[in-house]
C-alpha atoms as a PDB file:
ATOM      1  CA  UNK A   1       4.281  47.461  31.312  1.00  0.00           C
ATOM      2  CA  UNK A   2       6.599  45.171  31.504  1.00  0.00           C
ATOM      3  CA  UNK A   3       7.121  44.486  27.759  1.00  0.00           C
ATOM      4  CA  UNK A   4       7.757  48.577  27.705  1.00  0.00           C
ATOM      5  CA  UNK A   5      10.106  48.647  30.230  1.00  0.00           C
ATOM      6  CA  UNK A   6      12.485  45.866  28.531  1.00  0.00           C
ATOM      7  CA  UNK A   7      11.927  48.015  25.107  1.00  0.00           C
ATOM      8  CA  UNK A   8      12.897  50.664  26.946  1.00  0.00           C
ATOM      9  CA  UNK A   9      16.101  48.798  28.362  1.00  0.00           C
ATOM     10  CA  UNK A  10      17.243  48.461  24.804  1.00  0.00           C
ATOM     11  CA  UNK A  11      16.582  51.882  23.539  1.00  0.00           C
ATOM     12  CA  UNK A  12      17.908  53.990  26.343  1.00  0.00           C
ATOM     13  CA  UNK A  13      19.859  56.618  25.966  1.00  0.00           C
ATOM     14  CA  UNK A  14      20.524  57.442  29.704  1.00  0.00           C
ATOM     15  CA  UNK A  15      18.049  60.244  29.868  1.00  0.00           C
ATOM     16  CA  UNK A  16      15.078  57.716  31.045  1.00  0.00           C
ATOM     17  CA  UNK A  17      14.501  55.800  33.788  1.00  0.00           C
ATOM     18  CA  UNK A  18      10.764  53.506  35.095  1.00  0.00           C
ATOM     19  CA  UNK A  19      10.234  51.643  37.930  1.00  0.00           C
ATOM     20  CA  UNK A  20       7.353  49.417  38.120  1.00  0.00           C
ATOM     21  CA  UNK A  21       5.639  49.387  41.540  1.00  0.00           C
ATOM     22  CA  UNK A  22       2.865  46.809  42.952  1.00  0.00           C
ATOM     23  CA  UNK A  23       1.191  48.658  45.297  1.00  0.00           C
ATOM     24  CA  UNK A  24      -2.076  48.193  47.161  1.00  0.00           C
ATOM     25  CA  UNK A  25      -2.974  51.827  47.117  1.00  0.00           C
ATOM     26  CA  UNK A  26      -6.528  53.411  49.181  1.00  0.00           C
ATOM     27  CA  UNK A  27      -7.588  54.507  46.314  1.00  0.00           C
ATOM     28  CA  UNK A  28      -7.679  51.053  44.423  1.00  0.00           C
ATOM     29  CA  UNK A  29      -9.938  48.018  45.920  1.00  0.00           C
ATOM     30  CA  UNK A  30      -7.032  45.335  44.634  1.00  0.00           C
ATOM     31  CA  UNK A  31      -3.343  45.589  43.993  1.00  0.00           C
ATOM     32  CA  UNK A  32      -2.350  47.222  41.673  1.00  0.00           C
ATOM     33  CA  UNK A  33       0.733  48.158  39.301  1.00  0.00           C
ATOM     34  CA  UNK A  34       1.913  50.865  38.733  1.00  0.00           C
ATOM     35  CA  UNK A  35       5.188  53.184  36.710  1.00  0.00           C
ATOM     36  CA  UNK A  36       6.979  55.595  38.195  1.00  0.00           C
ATOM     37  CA  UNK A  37       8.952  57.121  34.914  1.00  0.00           C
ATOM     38  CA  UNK A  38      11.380  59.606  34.780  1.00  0.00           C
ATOM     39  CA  UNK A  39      12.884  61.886  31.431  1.00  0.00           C
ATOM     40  CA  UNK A  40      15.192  64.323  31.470  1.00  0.00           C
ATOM     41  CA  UNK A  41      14.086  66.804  28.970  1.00  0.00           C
ATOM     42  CA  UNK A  42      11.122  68.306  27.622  1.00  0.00           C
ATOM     43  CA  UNK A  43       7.327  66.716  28.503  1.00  0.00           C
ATOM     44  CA  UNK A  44       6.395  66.817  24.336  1.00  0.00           C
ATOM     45  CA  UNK A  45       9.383  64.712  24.253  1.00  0.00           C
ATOM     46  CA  UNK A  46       8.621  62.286  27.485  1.00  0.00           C
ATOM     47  CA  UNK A  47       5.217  62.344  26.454  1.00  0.00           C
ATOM     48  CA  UNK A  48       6.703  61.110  22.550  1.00  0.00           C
ATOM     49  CA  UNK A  49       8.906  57.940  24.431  1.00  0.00           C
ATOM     50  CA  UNK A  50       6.413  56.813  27.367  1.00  0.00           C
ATOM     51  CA  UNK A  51       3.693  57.016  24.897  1.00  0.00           C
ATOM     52  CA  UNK A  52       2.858  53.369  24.844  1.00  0.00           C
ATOM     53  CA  UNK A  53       2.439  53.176  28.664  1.00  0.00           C
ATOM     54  CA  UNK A  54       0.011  56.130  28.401  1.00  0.00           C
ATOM     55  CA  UNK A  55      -2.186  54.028  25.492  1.00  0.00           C
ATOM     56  CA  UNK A  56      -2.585  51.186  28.198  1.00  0.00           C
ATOM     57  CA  UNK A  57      -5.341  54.012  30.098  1.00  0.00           C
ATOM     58  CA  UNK A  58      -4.182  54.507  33.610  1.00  0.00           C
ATOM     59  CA  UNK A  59      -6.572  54.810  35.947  1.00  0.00           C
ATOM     60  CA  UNK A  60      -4.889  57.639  37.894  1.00  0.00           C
ATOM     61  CA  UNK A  61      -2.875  59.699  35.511  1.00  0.00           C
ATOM     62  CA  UNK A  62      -0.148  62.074  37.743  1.00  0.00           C
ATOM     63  CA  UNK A  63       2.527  62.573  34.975  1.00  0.00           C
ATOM     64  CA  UNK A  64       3.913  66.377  35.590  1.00  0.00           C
ATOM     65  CA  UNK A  65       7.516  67.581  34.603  1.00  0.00           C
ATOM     66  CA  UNK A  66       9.036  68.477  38.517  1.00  0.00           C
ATOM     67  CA  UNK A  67      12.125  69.292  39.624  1.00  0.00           C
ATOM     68  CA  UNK A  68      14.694  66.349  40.143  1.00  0.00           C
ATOM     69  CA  UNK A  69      14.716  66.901  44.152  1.00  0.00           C
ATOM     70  CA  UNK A  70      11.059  66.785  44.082  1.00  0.00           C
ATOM     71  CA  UNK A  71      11.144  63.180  41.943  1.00  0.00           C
ATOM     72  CA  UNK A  72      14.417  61.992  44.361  1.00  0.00           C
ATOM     73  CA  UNK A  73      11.342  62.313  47.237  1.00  0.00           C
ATOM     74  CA  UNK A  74       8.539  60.781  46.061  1.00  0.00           C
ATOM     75  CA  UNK A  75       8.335  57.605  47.628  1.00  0.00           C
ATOM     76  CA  UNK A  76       9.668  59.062  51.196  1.00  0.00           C
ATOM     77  CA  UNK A  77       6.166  58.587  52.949  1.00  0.00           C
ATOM     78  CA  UNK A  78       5.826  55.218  51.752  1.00  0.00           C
ATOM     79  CA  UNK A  79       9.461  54.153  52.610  1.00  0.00           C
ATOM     80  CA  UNK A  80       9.925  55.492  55.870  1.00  0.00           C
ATOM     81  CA  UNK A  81      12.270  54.571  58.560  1.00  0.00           C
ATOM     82  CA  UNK A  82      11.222  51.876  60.811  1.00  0.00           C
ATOM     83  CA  UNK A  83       8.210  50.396  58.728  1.00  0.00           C
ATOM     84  CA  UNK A  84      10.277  47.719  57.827  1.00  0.00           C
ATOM     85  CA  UNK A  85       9.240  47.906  53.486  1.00  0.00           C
ATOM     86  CA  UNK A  86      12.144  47.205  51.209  1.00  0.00           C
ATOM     87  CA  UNK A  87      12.586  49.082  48.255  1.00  0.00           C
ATOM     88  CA  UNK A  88      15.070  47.064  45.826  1.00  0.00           C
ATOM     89  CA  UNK A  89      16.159  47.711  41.982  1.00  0.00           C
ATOM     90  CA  UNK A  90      17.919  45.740  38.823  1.00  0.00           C
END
């Protein structure tokens, strides 16, 4: 994931965007990592770019083309106020 997302750094064109997340998650008995990707534009075309991440066999797969306001919100429940997480980016 992490080789990707430095590919990805390189060959951006301003219409992608992944966060990698390590998460202990109820559905997972260990921590685990995991992408939260973004593309604006079609899914054959996301699906073309992010293909790589998709080889590695994710072991919950939740890709969907959404709205933006409905990707801005994602993480709300996980980040909210007074639970004292920090959410941080480069």
């Amino acid at each position: 994931m992490v080789e990707f997302a430095n590919h990805l750094m390189e060959i951006t064109d301003e219409n992608s965007a992944m966060g990698i997340v390590l998460n202990w998650t109820p559905f997972m008995p260990e921590i685990s990592a995991m992408t939260h990707l973004f593309y604006n534009g079609s899914n054959q075309e996301a699906m073309k770019l992010f293909a790589p991440l998709f080889e590695l066999g994710p072991v919950k797969y939740t890709a969907a083309e959404r709205p933006y306001h409905e990707v801005n919100g994602l993480l709300n429940k996980d980040l909210e106020h007074g639970s004292r997480r920090s959410a941080n980016g480069a």
